[in-house]
PDB file of N, CA and C in Angstrom:
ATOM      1  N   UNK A   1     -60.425  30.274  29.494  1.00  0.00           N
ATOM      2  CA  UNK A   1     -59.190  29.681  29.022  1.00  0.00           C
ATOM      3  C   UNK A   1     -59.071  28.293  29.657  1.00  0.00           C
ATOM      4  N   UNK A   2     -58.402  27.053  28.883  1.00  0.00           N
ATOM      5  CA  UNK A   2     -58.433  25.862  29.099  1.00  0.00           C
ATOM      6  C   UNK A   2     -57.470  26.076  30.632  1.00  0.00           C
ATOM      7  N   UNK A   3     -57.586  24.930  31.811  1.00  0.00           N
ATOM      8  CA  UNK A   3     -56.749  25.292  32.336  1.00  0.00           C
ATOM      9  C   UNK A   3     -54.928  24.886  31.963  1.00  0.00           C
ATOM     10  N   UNK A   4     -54.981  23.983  31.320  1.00  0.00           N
ATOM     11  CA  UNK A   4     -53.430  23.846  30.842  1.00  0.00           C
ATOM     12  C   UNK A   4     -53.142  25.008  30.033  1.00  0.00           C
ATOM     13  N   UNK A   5     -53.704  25.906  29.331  1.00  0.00           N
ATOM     14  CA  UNK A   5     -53.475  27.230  28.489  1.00  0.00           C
ATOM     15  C   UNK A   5     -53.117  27.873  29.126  1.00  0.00           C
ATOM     16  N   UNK A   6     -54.031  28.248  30.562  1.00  0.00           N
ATOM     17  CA  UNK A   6     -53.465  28.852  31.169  1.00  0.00           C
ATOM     18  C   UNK A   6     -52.234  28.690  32.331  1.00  0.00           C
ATOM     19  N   UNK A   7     -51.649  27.496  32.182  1.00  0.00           N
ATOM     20  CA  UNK A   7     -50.756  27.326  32.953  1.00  0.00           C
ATOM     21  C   UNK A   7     -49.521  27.783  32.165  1.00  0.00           C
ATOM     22  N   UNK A   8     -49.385  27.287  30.598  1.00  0.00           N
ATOM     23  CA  UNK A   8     -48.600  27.289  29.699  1.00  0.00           C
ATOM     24  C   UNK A   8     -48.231  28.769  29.843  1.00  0.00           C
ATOM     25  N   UNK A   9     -49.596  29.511  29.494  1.00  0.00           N
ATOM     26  CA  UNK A   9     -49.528  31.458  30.013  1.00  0.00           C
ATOM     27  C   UNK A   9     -48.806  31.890  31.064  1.00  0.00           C
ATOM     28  N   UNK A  10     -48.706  31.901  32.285  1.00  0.00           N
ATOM     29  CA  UNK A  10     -48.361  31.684  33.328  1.00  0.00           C
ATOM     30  C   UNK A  10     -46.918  31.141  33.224  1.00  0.00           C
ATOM     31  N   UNK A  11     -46.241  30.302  32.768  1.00  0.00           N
ATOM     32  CA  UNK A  11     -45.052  29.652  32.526  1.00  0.00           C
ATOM     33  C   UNK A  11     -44.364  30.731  31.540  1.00  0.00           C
ATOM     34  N   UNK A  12     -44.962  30.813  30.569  1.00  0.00           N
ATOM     35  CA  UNK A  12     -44.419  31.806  29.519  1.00  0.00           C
ATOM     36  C   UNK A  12     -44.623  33.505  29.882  1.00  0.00           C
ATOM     37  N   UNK A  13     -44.776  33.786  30.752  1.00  0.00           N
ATOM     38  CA  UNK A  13     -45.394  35.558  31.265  1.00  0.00           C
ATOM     39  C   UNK A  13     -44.313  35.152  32.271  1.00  0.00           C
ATOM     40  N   UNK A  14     -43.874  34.492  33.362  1.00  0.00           N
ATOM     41  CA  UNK A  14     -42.885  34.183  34.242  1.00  0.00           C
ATOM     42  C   UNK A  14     -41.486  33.727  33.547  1.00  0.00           C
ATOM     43  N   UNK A  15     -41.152  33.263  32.639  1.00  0.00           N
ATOM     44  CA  UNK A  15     -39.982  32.964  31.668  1.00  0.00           C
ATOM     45  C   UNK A  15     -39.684  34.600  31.039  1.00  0.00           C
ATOM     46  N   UNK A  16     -40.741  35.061  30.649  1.00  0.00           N
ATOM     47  CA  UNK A  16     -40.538  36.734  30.028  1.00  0.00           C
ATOM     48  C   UNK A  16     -40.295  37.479  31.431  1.00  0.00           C
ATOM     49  N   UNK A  17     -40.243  37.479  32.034  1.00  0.00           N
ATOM     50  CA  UNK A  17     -39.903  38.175  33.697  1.00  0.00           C
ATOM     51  C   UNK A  17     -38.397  38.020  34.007  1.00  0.00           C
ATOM     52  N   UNK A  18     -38.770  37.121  34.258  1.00  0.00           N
ATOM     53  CA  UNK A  18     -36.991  36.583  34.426  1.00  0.00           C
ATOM     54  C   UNK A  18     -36.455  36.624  33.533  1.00  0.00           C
ATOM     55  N   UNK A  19     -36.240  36.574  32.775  1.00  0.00           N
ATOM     56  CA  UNK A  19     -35.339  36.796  31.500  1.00  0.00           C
ATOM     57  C   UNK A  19     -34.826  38.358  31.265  1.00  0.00           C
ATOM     58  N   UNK A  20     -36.155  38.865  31.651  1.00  0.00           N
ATOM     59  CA  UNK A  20     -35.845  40.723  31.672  1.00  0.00           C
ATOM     60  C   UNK A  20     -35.283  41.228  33.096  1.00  0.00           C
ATOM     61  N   UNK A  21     -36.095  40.317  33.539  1.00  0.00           N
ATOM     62  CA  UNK A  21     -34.450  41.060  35.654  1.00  0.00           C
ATOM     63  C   UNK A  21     -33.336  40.339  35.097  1.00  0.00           C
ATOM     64  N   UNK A  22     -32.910  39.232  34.441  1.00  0.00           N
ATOM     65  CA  UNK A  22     -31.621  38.506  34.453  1.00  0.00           C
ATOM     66  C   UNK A  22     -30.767  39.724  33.290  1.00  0.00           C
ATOM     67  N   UNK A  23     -31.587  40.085  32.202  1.00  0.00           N
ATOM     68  CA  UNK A  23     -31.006  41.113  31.470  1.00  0.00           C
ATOM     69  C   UNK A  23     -30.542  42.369  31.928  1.00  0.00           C
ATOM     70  N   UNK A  24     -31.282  42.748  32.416  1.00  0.00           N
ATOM     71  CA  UNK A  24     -31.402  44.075  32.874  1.00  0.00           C
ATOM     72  C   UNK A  24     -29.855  43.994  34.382  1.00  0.00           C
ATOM     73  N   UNK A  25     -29.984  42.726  35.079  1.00  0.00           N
ATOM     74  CA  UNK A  25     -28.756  42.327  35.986  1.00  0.00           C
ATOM     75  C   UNK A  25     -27.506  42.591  35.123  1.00  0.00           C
ATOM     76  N   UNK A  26     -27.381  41.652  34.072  1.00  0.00           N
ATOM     77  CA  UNK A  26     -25.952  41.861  33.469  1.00  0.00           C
ATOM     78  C   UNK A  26     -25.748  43.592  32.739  1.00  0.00           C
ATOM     79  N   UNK A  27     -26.767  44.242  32.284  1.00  0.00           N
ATOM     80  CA  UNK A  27     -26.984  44.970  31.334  1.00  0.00           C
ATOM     81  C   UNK A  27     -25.987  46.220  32.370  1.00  0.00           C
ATOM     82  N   UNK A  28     -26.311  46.077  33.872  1.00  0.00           N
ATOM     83  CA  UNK A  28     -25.870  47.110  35.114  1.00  0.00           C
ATOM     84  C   UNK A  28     -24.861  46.527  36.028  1.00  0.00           C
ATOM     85  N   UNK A  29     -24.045  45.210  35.812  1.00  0.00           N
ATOM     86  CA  UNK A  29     -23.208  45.597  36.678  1.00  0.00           C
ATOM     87  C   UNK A  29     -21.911  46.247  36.067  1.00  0.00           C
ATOM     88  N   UNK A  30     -20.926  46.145  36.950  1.00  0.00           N
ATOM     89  CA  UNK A  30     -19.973  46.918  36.548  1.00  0.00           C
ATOM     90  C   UNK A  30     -19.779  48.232  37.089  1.00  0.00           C
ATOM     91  N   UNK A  31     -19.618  49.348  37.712  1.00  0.00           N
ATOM     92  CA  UNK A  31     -19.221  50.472  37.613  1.00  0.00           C
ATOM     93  C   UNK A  31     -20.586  50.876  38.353  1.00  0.00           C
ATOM     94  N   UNK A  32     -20.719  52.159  39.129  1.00  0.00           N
ATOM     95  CA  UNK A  32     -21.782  52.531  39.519  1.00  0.00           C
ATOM     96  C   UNK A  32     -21.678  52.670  40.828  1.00  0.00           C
ATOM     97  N   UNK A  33     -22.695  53.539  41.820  1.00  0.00           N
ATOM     98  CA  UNK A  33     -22.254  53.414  43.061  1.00  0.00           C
ATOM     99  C   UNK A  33     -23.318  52.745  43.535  1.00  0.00           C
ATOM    100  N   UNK A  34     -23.600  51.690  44.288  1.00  0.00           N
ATOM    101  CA  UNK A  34     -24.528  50.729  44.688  1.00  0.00           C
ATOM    102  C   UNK A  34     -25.360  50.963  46.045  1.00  0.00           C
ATOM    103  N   UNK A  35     -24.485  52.069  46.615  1.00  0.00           N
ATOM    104  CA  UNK A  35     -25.037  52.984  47.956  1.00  0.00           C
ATOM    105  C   UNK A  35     -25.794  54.036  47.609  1.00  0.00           C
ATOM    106  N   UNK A  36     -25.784  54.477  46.186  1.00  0.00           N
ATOM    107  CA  UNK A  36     -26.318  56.268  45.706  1.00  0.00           C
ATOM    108  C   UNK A  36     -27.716  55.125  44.436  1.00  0.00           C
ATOM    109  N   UNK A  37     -27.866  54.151  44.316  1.00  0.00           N
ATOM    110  CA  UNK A  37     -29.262  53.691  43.915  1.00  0.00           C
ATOM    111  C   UNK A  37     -28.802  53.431  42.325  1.00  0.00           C
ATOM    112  N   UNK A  38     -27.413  52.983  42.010  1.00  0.00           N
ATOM    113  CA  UNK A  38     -26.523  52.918  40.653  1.00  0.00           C
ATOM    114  C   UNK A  38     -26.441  51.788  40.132  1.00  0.00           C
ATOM    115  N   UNK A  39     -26.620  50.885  41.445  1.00  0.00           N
ATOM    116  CA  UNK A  39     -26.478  49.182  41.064  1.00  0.00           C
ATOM    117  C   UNK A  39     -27.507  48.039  40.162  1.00  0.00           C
ATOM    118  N   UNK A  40     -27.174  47.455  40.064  1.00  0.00           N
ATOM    119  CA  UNK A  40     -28.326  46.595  39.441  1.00  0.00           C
ATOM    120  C   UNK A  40     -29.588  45.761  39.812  1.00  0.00           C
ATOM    121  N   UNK A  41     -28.664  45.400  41.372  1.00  0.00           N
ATOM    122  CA  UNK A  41     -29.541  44.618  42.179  1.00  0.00           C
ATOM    123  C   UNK A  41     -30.590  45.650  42.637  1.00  0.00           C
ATOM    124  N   UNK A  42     -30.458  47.260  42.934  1.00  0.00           N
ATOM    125  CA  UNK A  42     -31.241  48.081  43.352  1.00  0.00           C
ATOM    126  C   UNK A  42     -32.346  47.925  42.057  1.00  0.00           C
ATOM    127  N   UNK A  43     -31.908  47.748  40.631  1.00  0.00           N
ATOM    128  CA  UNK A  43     -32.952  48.584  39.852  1.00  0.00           C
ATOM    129  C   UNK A  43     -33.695  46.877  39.690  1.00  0.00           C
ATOM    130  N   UNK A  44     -33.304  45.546  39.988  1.00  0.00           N
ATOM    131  CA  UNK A  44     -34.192  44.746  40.190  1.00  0.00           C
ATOM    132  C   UNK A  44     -35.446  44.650  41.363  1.00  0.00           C
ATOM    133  N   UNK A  45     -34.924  44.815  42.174  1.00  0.00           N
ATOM    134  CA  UNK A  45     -35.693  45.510  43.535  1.00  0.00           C
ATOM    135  C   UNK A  45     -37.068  46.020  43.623  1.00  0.00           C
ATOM    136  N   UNK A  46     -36.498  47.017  42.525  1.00  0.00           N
ATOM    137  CA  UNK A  46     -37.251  48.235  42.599  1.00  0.00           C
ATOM    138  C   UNK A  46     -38.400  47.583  41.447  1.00  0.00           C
ATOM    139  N   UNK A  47     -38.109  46.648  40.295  1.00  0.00           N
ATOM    140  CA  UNK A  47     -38.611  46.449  39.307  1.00  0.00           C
ATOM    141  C   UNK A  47     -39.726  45.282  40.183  1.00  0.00           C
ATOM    142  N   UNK A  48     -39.125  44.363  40.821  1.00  0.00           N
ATOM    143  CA  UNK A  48     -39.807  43.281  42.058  1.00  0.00           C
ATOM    144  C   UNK A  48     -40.662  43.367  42.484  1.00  0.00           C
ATOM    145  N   UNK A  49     -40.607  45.195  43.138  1.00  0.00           N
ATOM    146  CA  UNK A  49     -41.549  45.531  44.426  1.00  0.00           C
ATOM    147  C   UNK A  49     -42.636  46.175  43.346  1.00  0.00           C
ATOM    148  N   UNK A  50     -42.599  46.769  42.319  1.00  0.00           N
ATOM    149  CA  UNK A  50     -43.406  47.124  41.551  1.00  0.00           C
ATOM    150  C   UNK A  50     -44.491  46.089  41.079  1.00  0.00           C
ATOM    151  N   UNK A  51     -43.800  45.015  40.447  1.00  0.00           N
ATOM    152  CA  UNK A  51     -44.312  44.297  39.980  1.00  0.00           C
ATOM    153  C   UNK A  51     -45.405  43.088  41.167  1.00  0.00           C
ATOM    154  N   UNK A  52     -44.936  42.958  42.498  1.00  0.00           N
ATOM    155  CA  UNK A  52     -45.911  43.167  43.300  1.00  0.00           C
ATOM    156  C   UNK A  52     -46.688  43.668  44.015  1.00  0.00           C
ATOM    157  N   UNK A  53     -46.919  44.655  43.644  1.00  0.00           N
ATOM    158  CA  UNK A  53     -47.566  45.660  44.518  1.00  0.00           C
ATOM    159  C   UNK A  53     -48.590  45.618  43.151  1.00  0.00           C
ATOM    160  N   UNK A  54     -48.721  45.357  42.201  1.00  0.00           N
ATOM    161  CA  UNK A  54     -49.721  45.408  40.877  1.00  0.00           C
ATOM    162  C   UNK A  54     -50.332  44.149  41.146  1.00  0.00           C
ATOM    163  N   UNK A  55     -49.842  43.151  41.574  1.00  0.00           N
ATOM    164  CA  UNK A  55     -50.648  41.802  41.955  1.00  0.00           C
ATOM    165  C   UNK A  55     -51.998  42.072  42.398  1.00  0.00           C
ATOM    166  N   UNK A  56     -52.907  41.411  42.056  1.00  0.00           N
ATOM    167  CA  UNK A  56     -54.379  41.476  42.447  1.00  0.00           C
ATOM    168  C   UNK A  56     -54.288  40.594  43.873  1.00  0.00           C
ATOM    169  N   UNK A  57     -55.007  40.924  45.131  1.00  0.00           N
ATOM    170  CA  UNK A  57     -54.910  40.220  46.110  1.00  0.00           C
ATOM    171  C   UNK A  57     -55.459  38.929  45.545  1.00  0.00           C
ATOM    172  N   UNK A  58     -55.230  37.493  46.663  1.00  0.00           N
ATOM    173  CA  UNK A  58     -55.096  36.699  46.466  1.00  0.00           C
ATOM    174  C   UNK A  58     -56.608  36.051  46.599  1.00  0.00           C
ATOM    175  N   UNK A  59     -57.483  35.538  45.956  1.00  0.00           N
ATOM    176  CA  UNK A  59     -59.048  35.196  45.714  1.00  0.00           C
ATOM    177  C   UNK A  59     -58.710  34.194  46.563  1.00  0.00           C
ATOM    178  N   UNK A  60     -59.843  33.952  47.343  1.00  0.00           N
ATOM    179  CA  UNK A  60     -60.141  32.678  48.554  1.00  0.00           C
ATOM    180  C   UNK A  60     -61.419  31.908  48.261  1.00  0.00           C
ATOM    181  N   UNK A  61     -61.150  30.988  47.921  1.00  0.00           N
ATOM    182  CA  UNK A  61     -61.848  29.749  47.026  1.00  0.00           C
ATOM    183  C   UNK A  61     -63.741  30.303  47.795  1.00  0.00           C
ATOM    184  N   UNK A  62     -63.319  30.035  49.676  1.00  0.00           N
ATOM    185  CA  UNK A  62     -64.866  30.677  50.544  1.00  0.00           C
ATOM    186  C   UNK A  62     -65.386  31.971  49.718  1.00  0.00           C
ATOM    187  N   UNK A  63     -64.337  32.949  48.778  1.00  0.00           N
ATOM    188  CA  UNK A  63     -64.979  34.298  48.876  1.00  0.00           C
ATOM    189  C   UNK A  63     -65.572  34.321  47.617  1.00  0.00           C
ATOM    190  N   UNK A  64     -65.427  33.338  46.505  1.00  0.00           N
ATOM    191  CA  UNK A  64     -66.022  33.616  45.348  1.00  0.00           C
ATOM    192  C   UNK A  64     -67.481  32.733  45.374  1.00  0.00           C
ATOM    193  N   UNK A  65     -68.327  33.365  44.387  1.00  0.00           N
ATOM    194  CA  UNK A  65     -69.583  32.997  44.751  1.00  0.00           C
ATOM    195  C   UNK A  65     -70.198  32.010  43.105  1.00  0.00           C
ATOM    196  N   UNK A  66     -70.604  31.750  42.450  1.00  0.00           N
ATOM    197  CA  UNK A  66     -71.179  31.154  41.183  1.00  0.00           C
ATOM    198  C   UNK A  66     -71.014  31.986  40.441  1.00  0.00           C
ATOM    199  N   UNK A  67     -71.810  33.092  40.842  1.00  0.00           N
ATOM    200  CA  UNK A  67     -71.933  34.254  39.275  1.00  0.00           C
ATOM    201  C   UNK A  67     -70.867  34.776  39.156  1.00  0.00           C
ATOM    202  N   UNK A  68     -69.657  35.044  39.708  1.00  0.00           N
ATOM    203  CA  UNK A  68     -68.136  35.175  39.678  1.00  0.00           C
ATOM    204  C   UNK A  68     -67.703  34.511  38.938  1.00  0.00           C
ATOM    205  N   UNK A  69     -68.236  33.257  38.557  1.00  0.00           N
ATOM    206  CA  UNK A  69     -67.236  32.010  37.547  1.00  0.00           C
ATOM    207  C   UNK A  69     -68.024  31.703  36.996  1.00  0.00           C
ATOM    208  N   UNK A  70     -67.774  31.278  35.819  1.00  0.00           N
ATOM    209  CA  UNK A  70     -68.130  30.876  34.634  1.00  0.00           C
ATOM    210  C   UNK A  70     -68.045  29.879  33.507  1.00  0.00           C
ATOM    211  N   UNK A  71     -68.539  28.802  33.263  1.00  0.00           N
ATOM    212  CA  UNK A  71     -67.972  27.769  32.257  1.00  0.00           C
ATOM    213  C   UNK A  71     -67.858  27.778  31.229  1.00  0.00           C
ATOM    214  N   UNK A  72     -66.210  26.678  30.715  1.00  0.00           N
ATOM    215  CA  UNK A  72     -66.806  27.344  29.128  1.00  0.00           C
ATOM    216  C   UNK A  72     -66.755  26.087  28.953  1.00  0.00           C
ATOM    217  N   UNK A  73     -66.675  25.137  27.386  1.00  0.00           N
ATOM    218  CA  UNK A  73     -67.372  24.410  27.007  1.00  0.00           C
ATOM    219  C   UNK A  73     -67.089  22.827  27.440  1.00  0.00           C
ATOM    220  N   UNK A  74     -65.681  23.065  27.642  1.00  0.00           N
ATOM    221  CA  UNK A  74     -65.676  21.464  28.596  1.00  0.00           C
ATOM    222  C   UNK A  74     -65.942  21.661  30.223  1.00  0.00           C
ATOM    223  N   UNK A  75     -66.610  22.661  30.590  1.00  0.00           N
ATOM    224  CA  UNK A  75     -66.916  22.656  31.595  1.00  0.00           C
ATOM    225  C   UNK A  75     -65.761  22.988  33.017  1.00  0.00           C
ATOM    226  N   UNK A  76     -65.268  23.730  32.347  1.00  0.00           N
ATOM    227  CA  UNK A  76     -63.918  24.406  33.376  1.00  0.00           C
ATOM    228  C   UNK A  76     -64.514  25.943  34.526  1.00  0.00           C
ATOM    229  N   UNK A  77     -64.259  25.695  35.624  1.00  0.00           N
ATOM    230  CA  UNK A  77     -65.062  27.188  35.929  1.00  0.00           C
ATOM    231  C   UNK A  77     -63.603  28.496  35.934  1.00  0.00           C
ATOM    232  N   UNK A  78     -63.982  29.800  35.336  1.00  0.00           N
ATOM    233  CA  UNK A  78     -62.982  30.523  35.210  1.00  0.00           C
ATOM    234  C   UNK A  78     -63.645  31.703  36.240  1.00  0.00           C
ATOM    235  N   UNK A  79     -62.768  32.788  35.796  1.00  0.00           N
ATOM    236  CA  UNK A  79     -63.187  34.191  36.520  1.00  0.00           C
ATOM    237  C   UNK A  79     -63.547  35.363  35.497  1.00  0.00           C
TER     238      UNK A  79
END
């Protein structure tokens, strides 16, 4: 993938994120007990810690090797 494609990706996969904790925020407040796991901010939390804990650890430029990356035709190296 070009790298501006994939930034655009990245911009637009993070805009769809937030948009769904900001929904999901209004969708729960109001009413609820926020001590018994009822609140909204809990079920963002919970949606947060999920969603990092799925993160792939973080690649260290030293740990990747050539045959790991790959070019494509303007000469970009990917994974």
């Amino acid at each position: 993938m070009h790298s501006n494609a994939d930034i655009a990706f990245q911009r637009d996969s993070s805009d769809m994120y937030c948009n769904s904790i900001l929904s999901i925020a209004t969708e729960t407040t109001g009413g609820g007990d926020e001590e018994e796991g009822g609140g909204g901010d809990n079920i963002i939390f919970d949606m947060v810690n999920r969603y990092i804990e799925s993160l792939p650890e973080k690649l260290l430029r030293s740990e990747v090797s050539e045959k790991n990356l790959e070019r494509d035709r303007s000469g970009n190296l990917s994974i």
